[in-house]
Protein backbone atom coordinates (compact mmCIF):
# COMPACT_ATOMS: atom_id res chain seq x y z
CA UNK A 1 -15.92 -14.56 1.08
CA UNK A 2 -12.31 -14.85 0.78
CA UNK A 3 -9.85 -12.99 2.50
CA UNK A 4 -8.94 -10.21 0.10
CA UNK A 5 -12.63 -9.99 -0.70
CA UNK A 6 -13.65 -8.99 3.25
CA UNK A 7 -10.12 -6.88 3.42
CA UNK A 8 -11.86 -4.85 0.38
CA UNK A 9 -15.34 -5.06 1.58
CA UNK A 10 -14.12 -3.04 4.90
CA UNK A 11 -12.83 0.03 2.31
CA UNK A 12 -9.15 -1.43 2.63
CA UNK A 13 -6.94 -0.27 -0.15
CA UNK A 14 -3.67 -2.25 -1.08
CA UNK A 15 -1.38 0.32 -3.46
CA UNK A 16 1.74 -0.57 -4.81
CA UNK A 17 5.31 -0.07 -2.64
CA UNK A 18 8.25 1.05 -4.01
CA UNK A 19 11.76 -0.71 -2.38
CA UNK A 20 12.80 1.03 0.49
CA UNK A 21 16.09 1.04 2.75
CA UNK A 22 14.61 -2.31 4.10
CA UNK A 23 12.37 -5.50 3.19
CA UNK A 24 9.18 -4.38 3.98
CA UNK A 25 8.55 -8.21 3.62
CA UNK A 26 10.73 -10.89 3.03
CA UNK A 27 9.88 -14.93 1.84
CA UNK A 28 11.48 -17.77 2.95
CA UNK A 29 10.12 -21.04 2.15
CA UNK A 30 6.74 -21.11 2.19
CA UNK A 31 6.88 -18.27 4.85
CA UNK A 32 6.25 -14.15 4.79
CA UNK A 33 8.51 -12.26 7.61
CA UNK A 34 7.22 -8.97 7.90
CA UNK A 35 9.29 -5.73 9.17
CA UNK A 36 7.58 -4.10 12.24
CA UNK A 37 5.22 -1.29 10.84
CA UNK A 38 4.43 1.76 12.79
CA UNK A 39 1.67 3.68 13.81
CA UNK A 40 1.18 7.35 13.01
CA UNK A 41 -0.37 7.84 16.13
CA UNK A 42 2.62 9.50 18.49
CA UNK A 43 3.22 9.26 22.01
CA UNK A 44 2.87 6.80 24.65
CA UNK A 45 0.47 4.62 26.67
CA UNK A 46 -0.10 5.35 30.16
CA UNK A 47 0.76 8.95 29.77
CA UNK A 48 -1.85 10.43 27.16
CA UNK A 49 -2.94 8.20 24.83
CA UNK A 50 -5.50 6.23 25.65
CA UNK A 51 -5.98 1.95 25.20
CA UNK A 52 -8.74 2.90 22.53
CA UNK A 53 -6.52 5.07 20.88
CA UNK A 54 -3.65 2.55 21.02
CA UNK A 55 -6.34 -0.11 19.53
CA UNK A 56 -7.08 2.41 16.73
CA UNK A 57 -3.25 2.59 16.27
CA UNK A 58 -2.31 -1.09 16.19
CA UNK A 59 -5.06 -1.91 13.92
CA UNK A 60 -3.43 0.90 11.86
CA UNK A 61 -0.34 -1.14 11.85
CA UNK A 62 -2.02 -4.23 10.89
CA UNK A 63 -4.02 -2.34 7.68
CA UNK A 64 -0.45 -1.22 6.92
CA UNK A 65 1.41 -5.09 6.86
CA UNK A 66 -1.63 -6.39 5.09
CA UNK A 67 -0.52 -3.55 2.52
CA UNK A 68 3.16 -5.01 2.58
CA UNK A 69 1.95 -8.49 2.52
CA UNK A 70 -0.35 -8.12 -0.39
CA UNK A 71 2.79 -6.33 -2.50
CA UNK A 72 4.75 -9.60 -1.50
CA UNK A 73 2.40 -12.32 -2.65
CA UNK A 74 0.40 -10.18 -4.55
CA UNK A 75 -2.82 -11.33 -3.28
CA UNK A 76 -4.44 -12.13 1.02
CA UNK A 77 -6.05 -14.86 -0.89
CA UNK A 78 -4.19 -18.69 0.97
CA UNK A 79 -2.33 -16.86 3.54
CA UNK A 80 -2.84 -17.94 7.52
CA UNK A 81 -1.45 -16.02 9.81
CA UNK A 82 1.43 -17.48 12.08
CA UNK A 83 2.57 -14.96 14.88
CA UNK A 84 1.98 -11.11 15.60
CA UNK A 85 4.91 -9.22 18.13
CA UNK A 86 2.94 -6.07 19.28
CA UNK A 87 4.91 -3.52 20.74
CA UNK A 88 3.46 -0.63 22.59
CA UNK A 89 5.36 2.32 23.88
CA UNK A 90 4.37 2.90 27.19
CA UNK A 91 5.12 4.13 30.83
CA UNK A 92 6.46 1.94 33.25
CA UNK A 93 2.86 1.62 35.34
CA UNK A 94 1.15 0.44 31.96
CA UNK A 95 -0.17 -2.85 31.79
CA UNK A 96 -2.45 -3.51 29.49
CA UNK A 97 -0.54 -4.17 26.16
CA UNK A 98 -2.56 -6.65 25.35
CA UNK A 99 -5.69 -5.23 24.95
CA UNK A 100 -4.25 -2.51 22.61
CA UNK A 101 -2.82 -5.01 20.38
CA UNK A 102 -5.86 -6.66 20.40
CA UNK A 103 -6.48 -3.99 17.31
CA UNK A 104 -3.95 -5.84 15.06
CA UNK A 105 -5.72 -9.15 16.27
CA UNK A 106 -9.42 -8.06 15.56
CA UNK A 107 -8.65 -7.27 11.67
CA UNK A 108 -6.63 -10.14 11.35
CA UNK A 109 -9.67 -12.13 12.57
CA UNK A 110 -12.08 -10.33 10.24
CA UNK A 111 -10.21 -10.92 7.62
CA UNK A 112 -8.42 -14.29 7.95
CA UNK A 113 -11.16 -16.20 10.52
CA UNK A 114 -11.18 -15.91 14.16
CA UNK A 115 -11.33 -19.77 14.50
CA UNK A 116 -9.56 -20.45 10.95
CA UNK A 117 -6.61 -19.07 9.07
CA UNK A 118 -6.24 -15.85 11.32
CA UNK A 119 -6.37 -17.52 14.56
CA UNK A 120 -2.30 -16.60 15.58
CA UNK A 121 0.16 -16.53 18.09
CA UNK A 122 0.49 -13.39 19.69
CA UNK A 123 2.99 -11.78 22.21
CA UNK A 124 2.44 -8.17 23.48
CA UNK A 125 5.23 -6.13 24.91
CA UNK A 126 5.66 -2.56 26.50
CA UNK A 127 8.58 -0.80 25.22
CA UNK A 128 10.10 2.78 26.84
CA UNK A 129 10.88 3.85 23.47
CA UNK A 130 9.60 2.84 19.75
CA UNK A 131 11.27 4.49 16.75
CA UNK A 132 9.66 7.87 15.63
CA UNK A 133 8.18 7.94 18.91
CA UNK A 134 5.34 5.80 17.61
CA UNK A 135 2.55 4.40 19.65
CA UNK A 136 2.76 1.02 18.45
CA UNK A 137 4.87 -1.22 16.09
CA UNK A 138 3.69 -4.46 14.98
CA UNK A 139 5.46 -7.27 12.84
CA UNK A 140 3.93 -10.90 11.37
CA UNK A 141 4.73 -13.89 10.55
CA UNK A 142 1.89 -15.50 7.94
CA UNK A 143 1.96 -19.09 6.37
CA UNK A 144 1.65 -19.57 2.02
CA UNK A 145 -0.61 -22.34 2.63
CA UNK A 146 0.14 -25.06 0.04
């Protein structure tokens, strides 16, 4: 099954973007630079929402750049995944970033191949403060393979 094929097969929708203040996505070379999307889940880890919660959000953010990406090259067909930078707001004591961007990573891997095109870089980073007061913000890097 290709990669656009499971995205669809798990009930995700791609619609159509209209330009906005930014590049939602922009190409250089054979490369896609995504803008960090946001969550619409609110608040911060560590002091009321929950890791599951923050999961649910980040995988949120990556159903949202596969949106982008799909407007960009018009298809999730020969795409691999590069990089993800997951940032979580959280409190000071939280430490486990990396298991709520681990939502973002778990799509990606559905998707794209744990052990093939998906399999990425990854960095996960607490933040005191994310725009909009969102619970995570994700960005991506993926590949045009030639």
């Amino acid at each position: 099954m290709s990669p656009q094929e499971k995205a669809e097969s798990l009930g995700l929708k791609f619609a159509k973007q209209e330009p906005g203040y930014l590049a939602m996505v922009v190409k250089s070379g054979n490369l896609l630079f995504t803008s960090g999307h946001v969550s619409d889940l609110k608040g911060k880890l560590g002091a009321g929402v929950t890791v599951e919660e923050g999961k649910i959000a980040a995988r949120e953010c990556a159903v949202k750049i596969l949106n982008s990406v799909w407007n960009a090259h018009g298809s999730l067909n020969g795409l691999r995944v590069l990089k993800l930078l997951g940032c979580v707001n959280s409190t000071l004591e939280f430490h486990e970033q990396h298991l709520v961007v681990n939502g973002c990573s778990d799509l990606l891997h559905e998707i794209f191949g744990k052990s093939g095109d998906g399999y990425h870089a990854r960095s996960a980073l607490g933040f005191a403060q994310i725009p909009t007061n969102s619970a995570v913000e994700v960005e991506a890097i993926f590949e045009i393979k030639m």
